[in-house]
C-alpha atoms as a PDB file:
ATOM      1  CA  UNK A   1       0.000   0.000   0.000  1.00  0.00           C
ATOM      2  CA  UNK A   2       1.605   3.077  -0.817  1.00  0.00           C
ATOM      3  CA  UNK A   3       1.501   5.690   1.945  1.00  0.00           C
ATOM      4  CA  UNK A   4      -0.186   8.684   2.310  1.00  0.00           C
ATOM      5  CA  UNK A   5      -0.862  11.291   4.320  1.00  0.00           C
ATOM      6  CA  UNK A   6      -3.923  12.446   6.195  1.00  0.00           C
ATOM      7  CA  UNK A   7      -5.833  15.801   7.814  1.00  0.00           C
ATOM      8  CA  UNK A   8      -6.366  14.739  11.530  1.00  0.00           C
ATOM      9  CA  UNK A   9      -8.896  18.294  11.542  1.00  0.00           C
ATOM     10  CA  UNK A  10     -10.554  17.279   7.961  1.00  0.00           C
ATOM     11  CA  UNK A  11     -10.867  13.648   9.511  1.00  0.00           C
ATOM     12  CA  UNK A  12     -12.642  14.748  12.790  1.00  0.00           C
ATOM     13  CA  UNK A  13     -14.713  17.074  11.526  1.00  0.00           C
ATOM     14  CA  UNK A  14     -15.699  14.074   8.621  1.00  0.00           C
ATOM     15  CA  UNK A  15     -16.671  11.769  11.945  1.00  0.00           C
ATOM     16  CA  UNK A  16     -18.483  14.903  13.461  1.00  0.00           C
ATOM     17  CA  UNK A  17     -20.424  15.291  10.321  1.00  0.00           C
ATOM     18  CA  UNK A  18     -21.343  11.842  10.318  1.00  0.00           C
ATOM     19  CA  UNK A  19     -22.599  11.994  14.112  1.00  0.00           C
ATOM     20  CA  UNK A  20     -24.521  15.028  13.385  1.00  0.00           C
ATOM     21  CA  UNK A  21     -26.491  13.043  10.550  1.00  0.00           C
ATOM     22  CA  UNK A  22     -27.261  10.429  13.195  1.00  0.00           C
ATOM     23  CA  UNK A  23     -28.335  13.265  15.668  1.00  0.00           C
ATOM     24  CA  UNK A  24     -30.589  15.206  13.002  1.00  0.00           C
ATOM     25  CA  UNK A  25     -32.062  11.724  12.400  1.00  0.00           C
ATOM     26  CA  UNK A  26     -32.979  11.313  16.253  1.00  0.00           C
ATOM     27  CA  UNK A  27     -34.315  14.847  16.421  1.00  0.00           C
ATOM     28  CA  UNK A  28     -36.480  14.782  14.352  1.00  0.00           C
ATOM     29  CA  UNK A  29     -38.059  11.020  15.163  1.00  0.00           C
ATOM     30  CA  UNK A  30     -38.288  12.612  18.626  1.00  0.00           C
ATOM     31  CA  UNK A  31     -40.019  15.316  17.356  1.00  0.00           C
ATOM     32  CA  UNK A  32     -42.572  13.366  14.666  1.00  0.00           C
ATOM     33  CA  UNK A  33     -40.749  15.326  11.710  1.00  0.00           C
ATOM     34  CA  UNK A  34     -40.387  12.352   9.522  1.00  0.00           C
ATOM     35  CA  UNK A  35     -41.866  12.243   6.048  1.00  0.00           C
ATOM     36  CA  UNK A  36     -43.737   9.283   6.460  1.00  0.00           C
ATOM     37  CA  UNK A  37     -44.132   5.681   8.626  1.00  0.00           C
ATOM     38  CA  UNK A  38     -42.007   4.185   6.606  1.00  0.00           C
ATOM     39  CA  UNK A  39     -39.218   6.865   7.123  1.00  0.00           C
ATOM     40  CA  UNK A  40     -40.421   6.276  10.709  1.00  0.00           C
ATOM     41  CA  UNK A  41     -40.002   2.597  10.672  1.00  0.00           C
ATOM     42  CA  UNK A  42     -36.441   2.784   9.102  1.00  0.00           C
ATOM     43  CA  UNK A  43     -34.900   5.723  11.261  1.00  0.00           C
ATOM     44  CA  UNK A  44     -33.578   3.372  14.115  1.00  0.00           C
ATOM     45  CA  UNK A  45     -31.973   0.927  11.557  1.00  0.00           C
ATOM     46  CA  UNK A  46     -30.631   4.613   9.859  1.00  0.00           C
ATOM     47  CA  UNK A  47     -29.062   5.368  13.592  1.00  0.00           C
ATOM     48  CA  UNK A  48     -27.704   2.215  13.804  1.00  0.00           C
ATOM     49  CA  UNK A  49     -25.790   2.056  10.086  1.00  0.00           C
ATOM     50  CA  UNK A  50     -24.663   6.016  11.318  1.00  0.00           C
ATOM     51  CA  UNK A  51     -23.404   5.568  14.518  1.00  0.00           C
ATOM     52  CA  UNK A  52     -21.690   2.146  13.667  1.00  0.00           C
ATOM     53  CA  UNK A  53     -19.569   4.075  10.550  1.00  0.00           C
ATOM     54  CA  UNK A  54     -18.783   6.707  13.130  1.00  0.00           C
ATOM     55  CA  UNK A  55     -17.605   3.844  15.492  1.00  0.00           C
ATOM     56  CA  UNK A  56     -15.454   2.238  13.093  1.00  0.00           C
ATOM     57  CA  UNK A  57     -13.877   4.860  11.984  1.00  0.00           C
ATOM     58  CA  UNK A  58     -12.859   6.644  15.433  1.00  0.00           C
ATOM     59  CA  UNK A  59     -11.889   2.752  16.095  1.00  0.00           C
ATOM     60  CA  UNK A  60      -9.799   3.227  13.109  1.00  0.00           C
ATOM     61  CA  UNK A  61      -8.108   6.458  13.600  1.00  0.00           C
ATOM     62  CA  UNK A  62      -6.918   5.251  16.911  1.00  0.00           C
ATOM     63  CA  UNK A  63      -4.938   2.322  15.519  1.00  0.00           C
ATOM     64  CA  UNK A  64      -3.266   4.593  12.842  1.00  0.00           C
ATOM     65  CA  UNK A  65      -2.588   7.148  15.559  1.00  0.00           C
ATOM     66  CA  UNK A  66      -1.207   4.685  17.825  1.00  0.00           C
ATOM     67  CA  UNK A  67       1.102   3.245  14.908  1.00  0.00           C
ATOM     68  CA  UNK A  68      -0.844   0.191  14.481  1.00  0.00           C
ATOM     69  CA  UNK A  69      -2.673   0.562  11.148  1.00  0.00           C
ATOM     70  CA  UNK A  70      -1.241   3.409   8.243  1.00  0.00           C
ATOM     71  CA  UNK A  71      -2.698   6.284   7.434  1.00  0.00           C
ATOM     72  CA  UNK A  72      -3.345   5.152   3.921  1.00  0.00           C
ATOM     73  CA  UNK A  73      -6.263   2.944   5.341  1.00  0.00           C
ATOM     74  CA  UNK A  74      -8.312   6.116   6.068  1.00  0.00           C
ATOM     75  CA  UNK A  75      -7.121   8.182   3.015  1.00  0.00           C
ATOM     76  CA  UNK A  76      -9.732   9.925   1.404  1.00  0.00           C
ATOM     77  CA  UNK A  77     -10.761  12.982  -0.725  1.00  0.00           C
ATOM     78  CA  UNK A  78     -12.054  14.601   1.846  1.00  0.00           C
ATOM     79  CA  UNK A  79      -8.957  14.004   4.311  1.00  0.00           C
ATOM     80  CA  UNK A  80      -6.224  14.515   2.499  1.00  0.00           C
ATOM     81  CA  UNK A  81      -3.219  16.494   3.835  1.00  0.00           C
ATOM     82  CA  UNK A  82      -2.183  19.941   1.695  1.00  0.00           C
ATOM     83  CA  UNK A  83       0.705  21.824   1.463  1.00  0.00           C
ATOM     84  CA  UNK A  84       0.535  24.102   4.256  1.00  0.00           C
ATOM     85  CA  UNK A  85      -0.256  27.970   3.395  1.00  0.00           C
ATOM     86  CA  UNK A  86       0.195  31.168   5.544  1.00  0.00           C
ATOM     87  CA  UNK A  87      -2.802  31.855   7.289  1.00  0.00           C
ATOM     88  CA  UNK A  88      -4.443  28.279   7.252  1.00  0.00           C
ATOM     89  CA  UNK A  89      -5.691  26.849  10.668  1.00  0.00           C
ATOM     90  CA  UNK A  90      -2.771  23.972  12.568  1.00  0.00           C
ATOM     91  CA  UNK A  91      -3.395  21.008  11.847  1.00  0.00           C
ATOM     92  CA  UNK A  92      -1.678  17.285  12.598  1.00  0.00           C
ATOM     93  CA  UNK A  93      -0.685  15.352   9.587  1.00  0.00           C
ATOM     94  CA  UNK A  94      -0.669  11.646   9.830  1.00  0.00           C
ATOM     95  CA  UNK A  95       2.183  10.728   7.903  1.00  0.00           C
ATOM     96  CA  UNK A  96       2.039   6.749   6.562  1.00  0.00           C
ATOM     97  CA  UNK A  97       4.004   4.320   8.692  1.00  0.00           C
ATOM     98  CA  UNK A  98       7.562   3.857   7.768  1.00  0.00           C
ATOM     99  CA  UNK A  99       8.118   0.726   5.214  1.00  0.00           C
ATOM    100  CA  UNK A 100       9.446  -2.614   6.744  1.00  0.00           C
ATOM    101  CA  UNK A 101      12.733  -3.610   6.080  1.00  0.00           C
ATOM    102  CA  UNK A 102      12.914  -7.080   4.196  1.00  0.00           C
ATOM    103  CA  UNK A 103      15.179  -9.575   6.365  1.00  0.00           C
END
């Protein structure tokens, strides 16, 4: 796999997205806001599919920020590290792991 680099900010703020979707879901099934019973009837299976995406990929962050998994695995469009600019926000950049050495 070749390695690549990755936003930890553009990553969080993917996984916050994706819990907000699960929390606009539950607001407004709280609230009777949904289009129609069957909307109704799928909402907690929607929570569940949300929330367990969310789950793996915090579970999945962890490994590559503990060194156990690269970065590569959670490489995406949205998360990709840029050249840094004057003026942008910090950010972390989770560099791939360092290639094994054949014996």
């Amino acid at each position: 796999m070749k390695g690549k680099t990755v936003s930890l900010a553009a990553e969080l703020a993917g996984i916050a997205d994706t819990l907000e979707s699960a929390q606009l879901i539950a607001e407004l099934l709280v609230n009777d806001a949904l289009p129609d019973d069957d909307t109704v009837n799928r909402a907690p299976r929607m929570l569940e599919a949300v929330l367990s995406l969310a789950v793996g990929r915090v579970r999945l962050l962890r490994k590559v920020l503990i060194g156990a998994a690269d970065a590569g695995l959670i490489e995406h469009r949205n998360n990709r590290a840029l050249p840094h600019r004057e003026g942008d926000d910090p950010d972390v950049v989770l560099p791939p792991l360092p290639a094994k050495k054949k014996r």
